[in-house]
PDB file of N, CA and C in Angstrom:
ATOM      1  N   UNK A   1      -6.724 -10.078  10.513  1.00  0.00           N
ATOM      2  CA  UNK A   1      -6.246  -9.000   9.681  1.00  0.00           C
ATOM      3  C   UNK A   1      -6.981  -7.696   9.993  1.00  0.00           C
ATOM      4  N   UNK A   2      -8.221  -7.797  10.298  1.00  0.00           N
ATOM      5  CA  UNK A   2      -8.920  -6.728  10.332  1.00  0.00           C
ATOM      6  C   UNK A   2      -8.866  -5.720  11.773  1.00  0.00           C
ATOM      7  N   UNK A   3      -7.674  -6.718  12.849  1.00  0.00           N
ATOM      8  CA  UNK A   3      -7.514  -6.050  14.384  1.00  0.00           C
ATOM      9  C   UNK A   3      -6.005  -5.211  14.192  1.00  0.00           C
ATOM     10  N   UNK A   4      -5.498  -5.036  12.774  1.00  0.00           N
ATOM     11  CA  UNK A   4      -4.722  -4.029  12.984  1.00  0.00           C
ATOM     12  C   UNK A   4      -5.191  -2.965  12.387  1.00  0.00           C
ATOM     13  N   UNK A   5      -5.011  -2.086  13.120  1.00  0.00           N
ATOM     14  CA  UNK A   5      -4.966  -0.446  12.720  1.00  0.00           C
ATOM     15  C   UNK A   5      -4.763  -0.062  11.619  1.00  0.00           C
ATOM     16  N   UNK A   6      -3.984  -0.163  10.559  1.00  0.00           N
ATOM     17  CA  UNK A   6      -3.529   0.186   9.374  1.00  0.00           C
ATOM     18  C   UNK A   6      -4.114  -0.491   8.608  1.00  0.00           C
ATOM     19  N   UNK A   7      -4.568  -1.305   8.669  1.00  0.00           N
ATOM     20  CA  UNK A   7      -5.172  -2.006   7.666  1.00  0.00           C
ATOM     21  C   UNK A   7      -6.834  -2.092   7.680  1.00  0.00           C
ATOM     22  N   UNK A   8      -7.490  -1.660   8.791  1.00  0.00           N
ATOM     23  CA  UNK A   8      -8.905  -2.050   8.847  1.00  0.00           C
ATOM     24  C   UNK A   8      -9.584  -0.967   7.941  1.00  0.00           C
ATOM     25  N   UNK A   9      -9.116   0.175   7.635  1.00  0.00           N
ATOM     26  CA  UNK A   9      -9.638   1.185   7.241  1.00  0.00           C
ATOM     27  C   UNK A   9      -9.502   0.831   5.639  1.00  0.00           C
ATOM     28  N   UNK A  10      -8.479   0.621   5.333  1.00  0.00           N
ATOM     29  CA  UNK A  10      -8.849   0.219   3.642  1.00  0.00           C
ATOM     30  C   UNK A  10      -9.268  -0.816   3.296  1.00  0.00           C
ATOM     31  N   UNK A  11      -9.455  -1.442   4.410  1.00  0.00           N
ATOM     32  CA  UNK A  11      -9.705  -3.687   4.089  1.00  0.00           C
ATOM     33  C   UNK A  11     -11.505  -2.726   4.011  1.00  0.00           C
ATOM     34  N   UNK A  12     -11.987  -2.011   5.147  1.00  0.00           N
ATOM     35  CA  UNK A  12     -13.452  -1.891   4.960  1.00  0.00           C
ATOM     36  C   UNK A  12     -13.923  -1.240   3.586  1.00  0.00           C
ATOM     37  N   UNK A  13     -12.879  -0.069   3.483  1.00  0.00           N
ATOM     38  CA  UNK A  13     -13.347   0.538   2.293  1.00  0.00           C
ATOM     39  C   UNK A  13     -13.377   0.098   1.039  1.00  0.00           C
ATOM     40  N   UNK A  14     -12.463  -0.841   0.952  1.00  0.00           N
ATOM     41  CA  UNK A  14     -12.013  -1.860  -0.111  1.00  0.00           C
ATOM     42  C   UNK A  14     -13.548  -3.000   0.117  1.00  0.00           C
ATOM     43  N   UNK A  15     -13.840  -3.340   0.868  1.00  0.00           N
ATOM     44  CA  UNK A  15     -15.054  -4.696   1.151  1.00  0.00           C
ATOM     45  C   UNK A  15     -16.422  -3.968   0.295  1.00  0.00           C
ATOM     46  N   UNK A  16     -16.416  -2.268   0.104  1.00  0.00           N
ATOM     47  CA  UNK A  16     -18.003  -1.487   0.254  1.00  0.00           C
ATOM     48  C   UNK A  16     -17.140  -0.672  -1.272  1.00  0.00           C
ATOM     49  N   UNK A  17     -16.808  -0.998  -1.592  1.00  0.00           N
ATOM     50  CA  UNK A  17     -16.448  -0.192  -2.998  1.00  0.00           C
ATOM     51  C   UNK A  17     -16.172  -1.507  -4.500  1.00  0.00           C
ATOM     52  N   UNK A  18     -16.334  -0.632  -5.684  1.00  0.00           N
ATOM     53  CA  UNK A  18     -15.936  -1.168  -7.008  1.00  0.00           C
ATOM     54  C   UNK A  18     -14.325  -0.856  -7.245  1.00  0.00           C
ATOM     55  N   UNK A  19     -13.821   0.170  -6.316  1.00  0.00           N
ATOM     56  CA  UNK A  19     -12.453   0.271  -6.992  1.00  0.00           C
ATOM     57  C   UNK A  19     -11.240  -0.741  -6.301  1.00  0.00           C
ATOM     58  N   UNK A  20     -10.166  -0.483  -7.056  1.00  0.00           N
ATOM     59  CA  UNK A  20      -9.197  -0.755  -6.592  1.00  0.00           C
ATOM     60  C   UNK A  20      -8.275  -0.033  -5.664  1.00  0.00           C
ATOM     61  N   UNK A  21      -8.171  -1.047  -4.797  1.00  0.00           N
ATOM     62  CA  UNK A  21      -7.293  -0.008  -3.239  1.00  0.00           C
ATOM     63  C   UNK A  21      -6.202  -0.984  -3.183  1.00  0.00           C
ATOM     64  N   UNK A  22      -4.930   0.680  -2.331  1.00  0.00           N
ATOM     65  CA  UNK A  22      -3.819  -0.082  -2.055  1.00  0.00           C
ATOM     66  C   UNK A  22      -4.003   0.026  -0.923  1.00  0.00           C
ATOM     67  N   UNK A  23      -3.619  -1.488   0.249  1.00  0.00           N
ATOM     68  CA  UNK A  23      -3.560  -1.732   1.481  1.00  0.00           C
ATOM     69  C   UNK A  23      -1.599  -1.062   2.211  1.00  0.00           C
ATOM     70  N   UNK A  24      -1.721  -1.451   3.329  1.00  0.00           N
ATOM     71  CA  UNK A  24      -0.418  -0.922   4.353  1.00  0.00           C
ATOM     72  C   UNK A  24       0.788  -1.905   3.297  1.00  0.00           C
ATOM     73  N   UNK A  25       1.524  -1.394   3.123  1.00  0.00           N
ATOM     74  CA  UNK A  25       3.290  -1.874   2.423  1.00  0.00           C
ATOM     75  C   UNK A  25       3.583  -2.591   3.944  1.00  0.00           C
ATOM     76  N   UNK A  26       4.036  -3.957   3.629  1.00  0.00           N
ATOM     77  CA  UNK A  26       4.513  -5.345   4.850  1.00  0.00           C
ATOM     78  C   UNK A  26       5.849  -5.572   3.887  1.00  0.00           C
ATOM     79  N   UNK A  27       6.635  -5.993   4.801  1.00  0.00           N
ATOM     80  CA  UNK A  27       8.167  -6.327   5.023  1.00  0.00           C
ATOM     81  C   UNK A  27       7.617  -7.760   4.594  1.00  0.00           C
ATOM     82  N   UNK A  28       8.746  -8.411   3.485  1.00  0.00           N
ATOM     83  CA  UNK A  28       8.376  -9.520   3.125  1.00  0.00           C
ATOM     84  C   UNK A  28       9.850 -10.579   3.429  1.00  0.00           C
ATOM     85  N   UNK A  29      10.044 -11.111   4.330  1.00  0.00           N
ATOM     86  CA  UNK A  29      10.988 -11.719   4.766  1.00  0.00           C
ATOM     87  C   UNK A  29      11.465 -13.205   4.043  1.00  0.00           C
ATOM     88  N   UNK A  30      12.503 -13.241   3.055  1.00  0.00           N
ATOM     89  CA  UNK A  30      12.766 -14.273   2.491  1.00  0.00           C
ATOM     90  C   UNK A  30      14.121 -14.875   3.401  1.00  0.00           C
ATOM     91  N   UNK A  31      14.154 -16.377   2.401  1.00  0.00           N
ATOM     92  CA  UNK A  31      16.028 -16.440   3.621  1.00  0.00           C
ATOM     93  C   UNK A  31      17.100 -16.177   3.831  1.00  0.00           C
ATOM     94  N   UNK A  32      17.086 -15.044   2.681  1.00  0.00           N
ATOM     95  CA  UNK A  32      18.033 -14.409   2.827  1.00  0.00           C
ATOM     96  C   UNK A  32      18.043 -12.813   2.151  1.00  0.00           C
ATOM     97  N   UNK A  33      16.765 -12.704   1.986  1.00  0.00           N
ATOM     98  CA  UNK A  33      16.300 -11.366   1.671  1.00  0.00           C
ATOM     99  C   UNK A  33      15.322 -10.597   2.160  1.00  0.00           C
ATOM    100  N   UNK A  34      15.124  -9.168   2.066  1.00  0.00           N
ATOM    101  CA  UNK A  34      14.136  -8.775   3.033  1.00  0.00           C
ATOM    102  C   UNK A  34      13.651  -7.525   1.576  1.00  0.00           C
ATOM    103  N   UNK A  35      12.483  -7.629   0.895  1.00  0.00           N
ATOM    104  CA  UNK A  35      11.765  -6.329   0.353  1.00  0.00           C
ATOM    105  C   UNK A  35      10.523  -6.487   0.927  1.00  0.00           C
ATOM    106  N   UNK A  36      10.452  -4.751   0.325  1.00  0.00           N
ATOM    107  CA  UNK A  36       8.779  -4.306   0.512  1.00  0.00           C
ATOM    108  C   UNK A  36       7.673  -5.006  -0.382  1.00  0.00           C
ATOM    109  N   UNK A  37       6.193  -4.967  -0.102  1.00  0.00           N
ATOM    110  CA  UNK A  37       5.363  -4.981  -1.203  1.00  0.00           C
ATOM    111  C   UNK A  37       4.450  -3.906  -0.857  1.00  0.00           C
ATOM    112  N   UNK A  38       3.495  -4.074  -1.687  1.00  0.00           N
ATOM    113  CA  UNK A  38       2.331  -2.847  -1.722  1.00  0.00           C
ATOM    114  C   UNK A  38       1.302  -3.838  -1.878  1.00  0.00           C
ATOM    115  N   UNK A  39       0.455  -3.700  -0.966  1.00  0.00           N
ATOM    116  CA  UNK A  39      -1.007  -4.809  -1.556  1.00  0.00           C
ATOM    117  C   UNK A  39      -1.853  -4.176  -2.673  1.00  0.00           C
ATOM    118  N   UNK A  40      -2.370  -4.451  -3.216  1.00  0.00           N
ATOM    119  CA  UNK A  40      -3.895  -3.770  -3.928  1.00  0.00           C
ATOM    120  C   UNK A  40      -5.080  -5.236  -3.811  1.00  0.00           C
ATOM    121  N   UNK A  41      -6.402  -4.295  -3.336  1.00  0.00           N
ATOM    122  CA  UNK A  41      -7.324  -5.056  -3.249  1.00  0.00           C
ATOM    123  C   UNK A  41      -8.244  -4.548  -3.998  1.00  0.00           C
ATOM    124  N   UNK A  42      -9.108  -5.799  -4.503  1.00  0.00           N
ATOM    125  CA  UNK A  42     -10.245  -5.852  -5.184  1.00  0.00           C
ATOM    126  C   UNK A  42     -11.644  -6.339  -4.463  1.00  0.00           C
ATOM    127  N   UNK A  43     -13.085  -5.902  -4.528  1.00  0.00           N
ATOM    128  CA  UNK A  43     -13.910  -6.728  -3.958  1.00  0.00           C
ATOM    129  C   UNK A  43     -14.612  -7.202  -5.155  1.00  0.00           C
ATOM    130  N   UNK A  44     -14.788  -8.420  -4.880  1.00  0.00           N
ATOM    131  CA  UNK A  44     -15.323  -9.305  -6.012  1.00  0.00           C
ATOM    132  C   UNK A  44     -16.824  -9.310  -5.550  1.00  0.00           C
ATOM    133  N   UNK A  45     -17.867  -8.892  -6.865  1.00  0.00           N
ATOM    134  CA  UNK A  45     -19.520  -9.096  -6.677  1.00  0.00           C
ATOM    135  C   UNK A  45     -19.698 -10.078  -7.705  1.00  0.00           C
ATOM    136  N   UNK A  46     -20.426 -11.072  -6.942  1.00  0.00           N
ATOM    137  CA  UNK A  46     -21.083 -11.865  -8.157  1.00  0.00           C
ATOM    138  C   UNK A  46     -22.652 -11.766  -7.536  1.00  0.00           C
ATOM    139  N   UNK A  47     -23.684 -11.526  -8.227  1.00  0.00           N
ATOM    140  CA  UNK A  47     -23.144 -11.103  -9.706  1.00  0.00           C
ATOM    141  C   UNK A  47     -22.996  -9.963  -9.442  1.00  0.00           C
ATOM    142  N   UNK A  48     -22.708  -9.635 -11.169  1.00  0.00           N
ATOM    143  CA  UNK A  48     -22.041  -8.209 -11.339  1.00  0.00           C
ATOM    144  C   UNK A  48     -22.918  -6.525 -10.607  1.00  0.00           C
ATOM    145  N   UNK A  49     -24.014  -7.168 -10.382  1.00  0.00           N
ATOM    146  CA  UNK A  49     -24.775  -5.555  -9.729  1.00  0.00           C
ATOM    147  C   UNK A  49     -25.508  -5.771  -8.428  1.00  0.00           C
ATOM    148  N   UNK A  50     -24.741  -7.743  -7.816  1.00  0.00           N
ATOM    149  CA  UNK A  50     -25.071  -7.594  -6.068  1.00  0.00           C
ATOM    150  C   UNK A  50     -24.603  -6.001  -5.888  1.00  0.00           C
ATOM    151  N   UNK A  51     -25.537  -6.147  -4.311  1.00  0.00           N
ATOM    152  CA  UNK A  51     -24.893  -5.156  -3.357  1.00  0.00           C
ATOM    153  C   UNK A  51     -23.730  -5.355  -2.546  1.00  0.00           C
ATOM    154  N   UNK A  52     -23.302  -6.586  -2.180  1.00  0.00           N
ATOM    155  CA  UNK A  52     -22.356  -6.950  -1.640  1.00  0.00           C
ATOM    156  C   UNK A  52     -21.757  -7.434  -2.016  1.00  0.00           C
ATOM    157  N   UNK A  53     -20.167  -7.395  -1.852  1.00  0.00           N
ATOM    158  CA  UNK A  53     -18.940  -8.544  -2.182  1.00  0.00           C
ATOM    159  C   UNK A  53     -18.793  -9.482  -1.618  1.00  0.00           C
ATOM    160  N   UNK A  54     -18.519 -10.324  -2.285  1.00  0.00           N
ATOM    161  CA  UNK A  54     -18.638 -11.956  -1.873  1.00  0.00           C
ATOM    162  C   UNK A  54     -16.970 -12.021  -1.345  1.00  0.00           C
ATOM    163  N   UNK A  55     -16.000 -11.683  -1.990  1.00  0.00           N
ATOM    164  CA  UNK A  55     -14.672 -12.014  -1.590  1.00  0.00           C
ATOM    165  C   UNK A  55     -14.013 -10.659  -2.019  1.00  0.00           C
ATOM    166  N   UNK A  56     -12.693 -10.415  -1.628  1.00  0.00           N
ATOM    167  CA  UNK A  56     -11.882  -9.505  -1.559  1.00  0.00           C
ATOM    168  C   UNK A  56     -10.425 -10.115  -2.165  1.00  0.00           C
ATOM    169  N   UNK A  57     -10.299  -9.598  -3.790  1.00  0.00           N
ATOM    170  CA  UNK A  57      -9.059 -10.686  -4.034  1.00  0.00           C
ATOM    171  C   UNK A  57      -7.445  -9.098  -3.768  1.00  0.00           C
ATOM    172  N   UNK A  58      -7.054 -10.228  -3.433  1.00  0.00           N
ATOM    173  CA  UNK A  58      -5.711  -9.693  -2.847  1.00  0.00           C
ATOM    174  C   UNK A  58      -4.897  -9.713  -3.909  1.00  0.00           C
ATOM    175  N   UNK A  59      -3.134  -9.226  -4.094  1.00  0.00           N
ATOM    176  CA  UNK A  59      -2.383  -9.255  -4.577  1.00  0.00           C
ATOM    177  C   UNK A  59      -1.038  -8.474  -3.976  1.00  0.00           C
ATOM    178  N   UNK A  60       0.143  -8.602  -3.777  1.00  0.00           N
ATOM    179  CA  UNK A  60       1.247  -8.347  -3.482  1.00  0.00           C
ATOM    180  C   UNK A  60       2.169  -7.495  -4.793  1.00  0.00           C
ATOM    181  N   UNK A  61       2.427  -6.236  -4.817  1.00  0.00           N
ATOM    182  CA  UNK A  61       3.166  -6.263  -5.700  1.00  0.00           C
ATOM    183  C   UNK A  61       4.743  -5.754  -5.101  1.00  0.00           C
ATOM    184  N   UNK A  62       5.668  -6.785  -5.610  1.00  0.00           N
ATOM    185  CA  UNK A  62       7.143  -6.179  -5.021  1.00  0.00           C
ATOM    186  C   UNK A  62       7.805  -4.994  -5.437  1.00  0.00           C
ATOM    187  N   UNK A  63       8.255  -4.574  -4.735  1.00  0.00           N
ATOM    188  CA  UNK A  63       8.634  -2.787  -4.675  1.00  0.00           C
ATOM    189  C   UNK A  63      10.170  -2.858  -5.604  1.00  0.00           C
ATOM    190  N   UNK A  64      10.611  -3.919  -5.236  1.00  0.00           N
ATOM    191  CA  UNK A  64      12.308  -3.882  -5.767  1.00  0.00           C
ATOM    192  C   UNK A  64      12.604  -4.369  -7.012  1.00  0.00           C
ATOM    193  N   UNK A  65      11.435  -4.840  -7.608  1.00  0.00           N
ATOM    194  CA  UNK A  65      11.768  -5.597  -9.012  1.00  0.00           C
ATOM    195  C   UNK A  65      11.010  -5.160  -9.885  1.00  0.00           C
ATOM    196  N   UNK A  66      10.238  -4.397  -9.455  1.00  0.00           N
ATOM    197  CA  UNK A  66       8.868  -3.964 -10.482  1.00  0.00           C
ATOM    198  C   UNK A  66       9.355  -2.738 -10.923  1.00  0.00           C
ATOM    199  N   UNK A  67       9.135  -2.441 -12.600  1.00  0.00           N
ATOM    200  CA  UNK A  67       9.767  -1.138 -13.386  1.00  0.00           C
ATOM    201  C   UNK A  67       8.789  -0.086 -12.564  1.00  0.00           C
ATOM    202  N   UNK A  68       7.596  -0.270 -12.330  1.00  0.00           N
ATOM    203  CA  UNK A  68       7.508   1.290 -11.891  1.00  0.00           C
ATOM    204  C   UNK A  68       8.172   1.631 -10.700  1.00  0.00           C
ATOM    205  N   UNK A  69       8.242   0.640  -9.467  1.00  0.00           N
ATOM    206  CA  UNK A  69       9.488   1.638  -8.320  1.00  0.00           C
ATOM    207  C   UNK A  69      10.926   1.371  -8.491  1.00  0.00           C
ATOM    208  N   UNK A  70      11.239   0.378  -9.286  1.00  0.00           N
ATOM    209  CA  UNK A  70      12.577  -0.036  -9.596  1.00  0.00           C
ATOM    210  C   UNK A  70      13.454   1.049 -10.321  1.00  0.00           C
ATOM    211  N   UNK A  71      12.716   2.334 -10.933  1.00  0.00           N
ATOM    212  CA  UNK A  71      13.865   3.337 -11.740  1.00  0.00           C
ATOM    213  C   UNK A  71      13.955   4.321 -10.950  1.00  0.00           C
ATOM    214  N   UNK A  72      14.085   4.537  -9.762  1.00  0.00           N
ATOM    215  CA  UNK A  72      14.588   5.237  -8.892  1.00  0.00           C
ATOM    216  C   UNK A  72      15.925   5.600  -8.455  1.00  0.00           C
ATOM    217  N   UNK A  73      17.009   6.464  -8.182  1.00  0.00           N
ATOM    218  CA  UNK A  73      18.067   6.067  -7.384  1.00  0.00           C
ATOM    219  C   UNK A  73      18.337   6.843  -6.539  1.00  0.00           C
ATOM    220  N   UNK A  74      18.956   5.915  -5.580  1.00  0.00           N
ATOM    221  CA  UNK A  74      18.709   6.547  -4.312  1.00  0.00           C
ATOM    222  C   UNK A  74      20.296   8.024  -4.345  1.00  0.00           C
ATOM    223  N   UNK A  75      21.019   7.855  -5.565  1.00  0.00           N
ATOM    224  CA  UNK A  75      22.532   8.338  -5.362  1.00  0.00           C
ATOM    225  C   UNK A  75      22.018  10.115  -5.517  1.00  0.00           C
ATOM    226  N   UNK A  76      20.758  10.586  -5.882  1.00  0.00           N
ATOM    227  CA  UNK A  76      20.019  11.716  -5.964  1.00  0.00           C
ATOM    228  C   UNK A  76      19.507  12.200  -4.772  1.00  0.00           C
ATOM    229  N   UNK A  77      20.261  12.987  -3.678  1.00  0.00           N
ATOM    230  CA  UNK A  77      19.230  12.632  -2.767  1.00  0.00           C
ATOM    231  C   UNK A  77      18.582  14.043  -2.802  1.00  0.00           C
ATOM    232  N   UNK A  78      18.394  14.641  -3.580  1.00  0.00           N
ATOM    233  CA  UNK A  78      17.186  16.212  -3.680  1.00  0.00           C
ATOM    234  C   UNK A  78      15.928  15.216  -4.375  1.00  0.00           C
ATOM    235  N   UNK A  79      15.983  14.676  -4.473  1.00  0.00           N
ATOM    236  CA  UNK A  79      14.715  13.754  -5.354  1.00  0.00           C
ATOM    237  C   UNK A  79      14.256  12.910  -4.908  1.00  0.00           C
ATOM    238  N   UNK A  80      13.230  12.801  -4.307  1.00  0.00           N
ATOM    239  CA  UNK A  80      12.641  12.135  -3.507  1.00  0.00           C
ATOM    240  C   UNK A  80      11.052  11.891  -3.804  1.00  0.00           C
ATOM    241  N   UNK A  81      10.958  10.548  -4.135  1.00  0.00           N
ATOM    242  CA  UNK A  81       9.458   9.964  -4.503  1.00  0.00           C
ATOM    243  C   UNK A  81       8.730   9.091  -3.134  1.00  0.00           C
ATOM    244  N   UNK A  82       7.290   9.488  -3.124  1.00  0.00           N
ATOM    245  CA  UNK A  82       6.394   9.180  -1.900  1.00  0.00           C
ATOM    246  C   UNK A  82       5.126   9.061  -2.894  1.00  0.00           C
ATOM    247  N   UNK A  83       4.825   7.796  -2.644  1.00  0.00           N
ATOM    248  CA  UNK A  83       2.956   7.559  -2.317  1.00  0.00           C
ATOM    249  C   UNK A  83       2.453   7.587  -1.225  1.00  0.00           C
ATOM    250  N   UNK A  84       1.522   8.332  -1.420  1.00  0.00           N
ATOM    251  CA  UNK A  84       0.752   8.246   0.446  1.00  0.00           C
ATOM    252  C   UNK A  84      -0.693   7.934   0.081  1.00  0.00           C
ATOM    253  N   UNK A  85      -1.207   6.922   1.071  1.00  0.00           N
ATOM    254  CA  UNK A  85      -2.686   7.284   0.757  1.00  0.00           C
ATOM    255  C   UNK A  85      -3.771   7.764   1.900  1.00  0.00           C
ATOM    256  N   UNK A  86      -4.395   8.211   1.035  1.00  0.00           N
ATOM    257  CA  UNK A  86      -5.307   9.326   2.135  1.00  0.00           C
ATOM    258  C   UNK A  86      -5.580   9.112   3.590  1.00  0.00           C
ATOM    259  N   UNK A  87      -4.718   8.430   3.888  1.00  0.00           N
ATOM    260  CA  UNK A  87      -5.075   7.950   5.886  1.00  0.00           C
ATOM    261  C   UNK A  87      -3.645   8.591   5.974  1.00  0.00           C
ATOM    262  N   UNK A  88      -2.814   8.926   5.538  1.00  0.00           N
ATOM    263  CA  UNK A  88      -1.546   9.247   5.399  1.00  0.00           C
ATOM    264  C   UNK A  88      -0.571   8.082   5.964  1.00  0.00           C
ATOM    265  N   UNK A  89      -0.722   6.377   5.355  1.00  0.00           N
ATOM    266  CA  UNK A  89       0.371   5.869   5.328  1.00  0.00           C
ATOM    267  C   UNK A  89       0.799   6.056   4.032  1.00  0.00           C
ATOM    268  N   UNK A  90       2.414   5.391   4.270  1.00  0.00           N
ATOM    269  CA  UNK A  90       2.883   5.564   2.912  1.00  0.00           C
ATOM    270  C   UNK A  90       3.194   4.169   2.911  1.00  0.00           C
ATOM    271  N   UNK A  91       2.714   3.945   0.823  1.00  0.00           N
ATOM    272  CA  UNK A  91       2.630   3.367   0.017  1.00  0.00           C
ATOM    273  C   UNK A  91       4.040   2.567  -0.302  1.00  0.00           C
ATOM    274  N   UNK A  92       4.465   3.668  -0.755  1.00  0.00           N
ATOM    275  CA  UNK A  92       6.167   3.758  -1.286  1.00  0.00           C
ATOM    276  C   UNK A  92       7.119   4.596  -0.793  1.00  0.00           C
ATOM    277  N   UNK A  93       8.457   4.844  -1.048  1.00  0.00           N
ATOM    278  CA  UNK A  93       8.918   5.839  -1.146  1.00  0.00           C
ATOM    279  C   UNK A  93      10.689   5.427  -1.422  1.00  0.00           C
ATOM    280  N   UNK A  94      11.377   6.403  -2.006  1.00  0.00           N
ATOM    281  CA  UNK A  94      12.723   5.762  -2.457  1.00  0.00           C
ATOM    282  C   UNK A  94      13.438   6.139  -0.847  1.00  0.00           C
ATOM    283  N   UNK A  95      13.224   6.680   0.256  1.00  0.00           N
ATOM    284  CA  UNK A  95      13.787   6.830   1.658  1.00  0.00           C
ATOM    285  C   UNK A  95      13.814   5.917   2.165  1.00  0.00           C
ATOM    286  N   UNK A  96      14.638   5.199   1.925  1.00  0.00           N
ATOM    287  CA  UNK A  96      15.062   3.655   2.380  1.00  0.00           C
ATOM    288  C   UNK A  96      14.636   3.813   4.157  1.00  0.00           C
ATOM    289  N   UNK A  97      14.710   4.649   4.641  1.00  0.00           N
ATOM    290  CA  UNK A  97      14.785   5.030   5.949  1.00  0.00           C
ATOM    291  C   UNK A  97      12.713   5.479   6.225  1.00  0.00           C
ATOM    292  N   UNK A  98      11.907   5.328   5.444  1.00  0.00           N
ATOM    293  CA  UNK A  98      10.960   5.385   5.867  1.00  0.00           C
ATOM    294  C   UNK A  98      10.152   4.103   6.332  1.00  0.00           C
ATOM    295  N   UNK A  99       8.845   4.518   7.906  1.00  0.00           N
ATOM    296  CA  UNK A  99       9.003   3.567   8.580  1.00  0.00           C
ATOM    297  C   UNK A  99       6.860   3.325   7.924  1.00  0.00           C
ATOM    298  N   UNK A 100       6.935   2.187   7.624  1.00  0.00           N
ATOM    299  CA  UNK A 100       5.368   1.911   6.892  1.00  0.00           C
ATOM    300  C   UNK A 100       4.782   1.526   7.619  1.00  0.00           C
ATOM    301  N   UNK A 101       4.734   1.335   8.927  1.00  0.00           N
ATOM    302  CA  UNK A 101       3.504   0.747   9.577  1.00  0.00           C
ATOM    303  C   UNK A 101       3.083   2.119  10.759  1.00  0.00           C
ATOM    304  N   UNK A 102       3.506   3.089   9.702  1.00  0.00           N
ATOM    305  CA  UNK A 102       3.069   4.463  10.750  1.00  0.00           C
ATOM    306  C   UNK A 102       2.738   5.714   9.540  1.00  0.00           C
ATOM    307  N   UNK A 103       1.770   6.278  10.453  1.00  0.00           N
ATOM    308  CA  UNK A 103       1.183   7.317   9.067  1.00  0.00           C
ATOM    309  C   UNK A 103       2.566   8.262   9.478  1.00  0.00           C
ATOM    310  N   UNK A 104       2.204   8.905   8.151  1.00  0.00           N
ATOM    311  CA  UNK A 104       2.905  10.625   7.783  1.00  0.00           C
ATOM    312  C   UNK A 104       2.421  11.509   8.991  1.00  0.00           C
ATOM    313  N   UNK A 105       3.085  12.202   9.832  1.00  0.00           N
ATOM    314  CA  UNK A 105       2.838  13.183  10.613  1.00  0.00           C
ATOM    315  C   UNK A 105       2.339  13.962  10.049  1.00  0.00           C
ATOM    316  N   UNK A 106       1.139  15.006  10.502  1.00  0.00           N
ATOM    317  CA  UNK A 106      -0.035  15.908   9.771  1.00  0.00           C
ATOM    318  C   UNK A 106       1.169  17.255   9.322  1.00  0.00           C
ATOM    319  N   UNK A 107       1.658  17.713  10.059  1.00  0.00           N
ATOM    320  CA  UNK A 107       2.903  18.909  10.184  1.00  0.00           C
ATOM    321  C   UNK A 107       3.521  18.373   8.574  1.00  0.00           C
ATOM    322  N   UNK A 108       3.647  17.318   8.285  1.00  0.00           N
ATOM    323  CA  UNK A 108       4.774  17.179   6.887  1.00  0.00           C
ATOM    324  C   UNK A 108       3.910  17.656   5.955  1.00  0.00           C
ATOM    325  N   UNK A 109       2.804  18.127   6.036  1.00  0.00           N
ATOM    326  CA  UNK A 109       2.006  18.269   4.655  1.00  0.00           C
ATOM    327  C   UNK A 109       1.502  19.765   4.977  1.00  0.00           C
ATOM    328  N   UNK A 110       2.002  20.462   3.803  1.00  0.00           N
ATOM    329  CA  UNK A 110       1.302  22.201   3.647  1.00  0.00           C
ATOM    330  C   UNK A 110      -0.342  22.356   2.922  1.00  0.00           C
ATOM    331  N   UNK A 111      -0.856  23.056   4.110  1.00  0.00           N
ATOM    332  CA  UNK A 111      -1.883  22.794   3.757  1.00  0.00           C
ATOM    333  C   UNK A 111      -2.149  24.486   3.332  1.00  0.00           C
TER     334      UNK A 111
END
């Protein structure tokens, strides 16, 4: 997990922190369905004021069934919702047509 690109940067930051991080959005291939998820990771210290995390608990949350990305519609198209996180992949987004295993080009963002 840690030899892809998109993911090593929040798996580390996620391993050396107390907060909660969201990892790269993966295509979740069922047999006859295909959604997104969003990871969020946790690093677990025992005890509570080691210096280091013992484990890193994972979780999947699905993009298509869950009320917070589920009230979207796509029939709006001036309205357009994006999570990005600070490496500039994206999280979410209702652009059915966006591609997640690639950051945001630097040019899309006014600085």
């Amino acid at each position: 997990m840690l030899e892809l690109e998109q993911i090593l940067e929040s798996f580390t930051e996620t391993r050396e922190s107390r907060k909660i991080y969201t990892g790269s959005t993966y295509l979740i291939n069922g047999l006859e369905t295909q959604t997104y998820a969003m990871p969020i990771r946790w690093a677990i210290y025992i005890p509570h004021d080691a210096t280091k995390a013992i484990a890193i608990m994972t979780a999947g949350i699905k993009q298509d069934n869950t009320p917070i990305f589920g009230g979207h519609s796509t029939e709006i198209e001036y309205h357009q919702v994006e999570i990005i996180r600070s490496d500039r992949y994206p999280v979410f987004s209702t652009d059915n047509n966006i591609k997640y295993a690639k950051p945001i080009p630097k040019h899309y963002y006014a600085m």
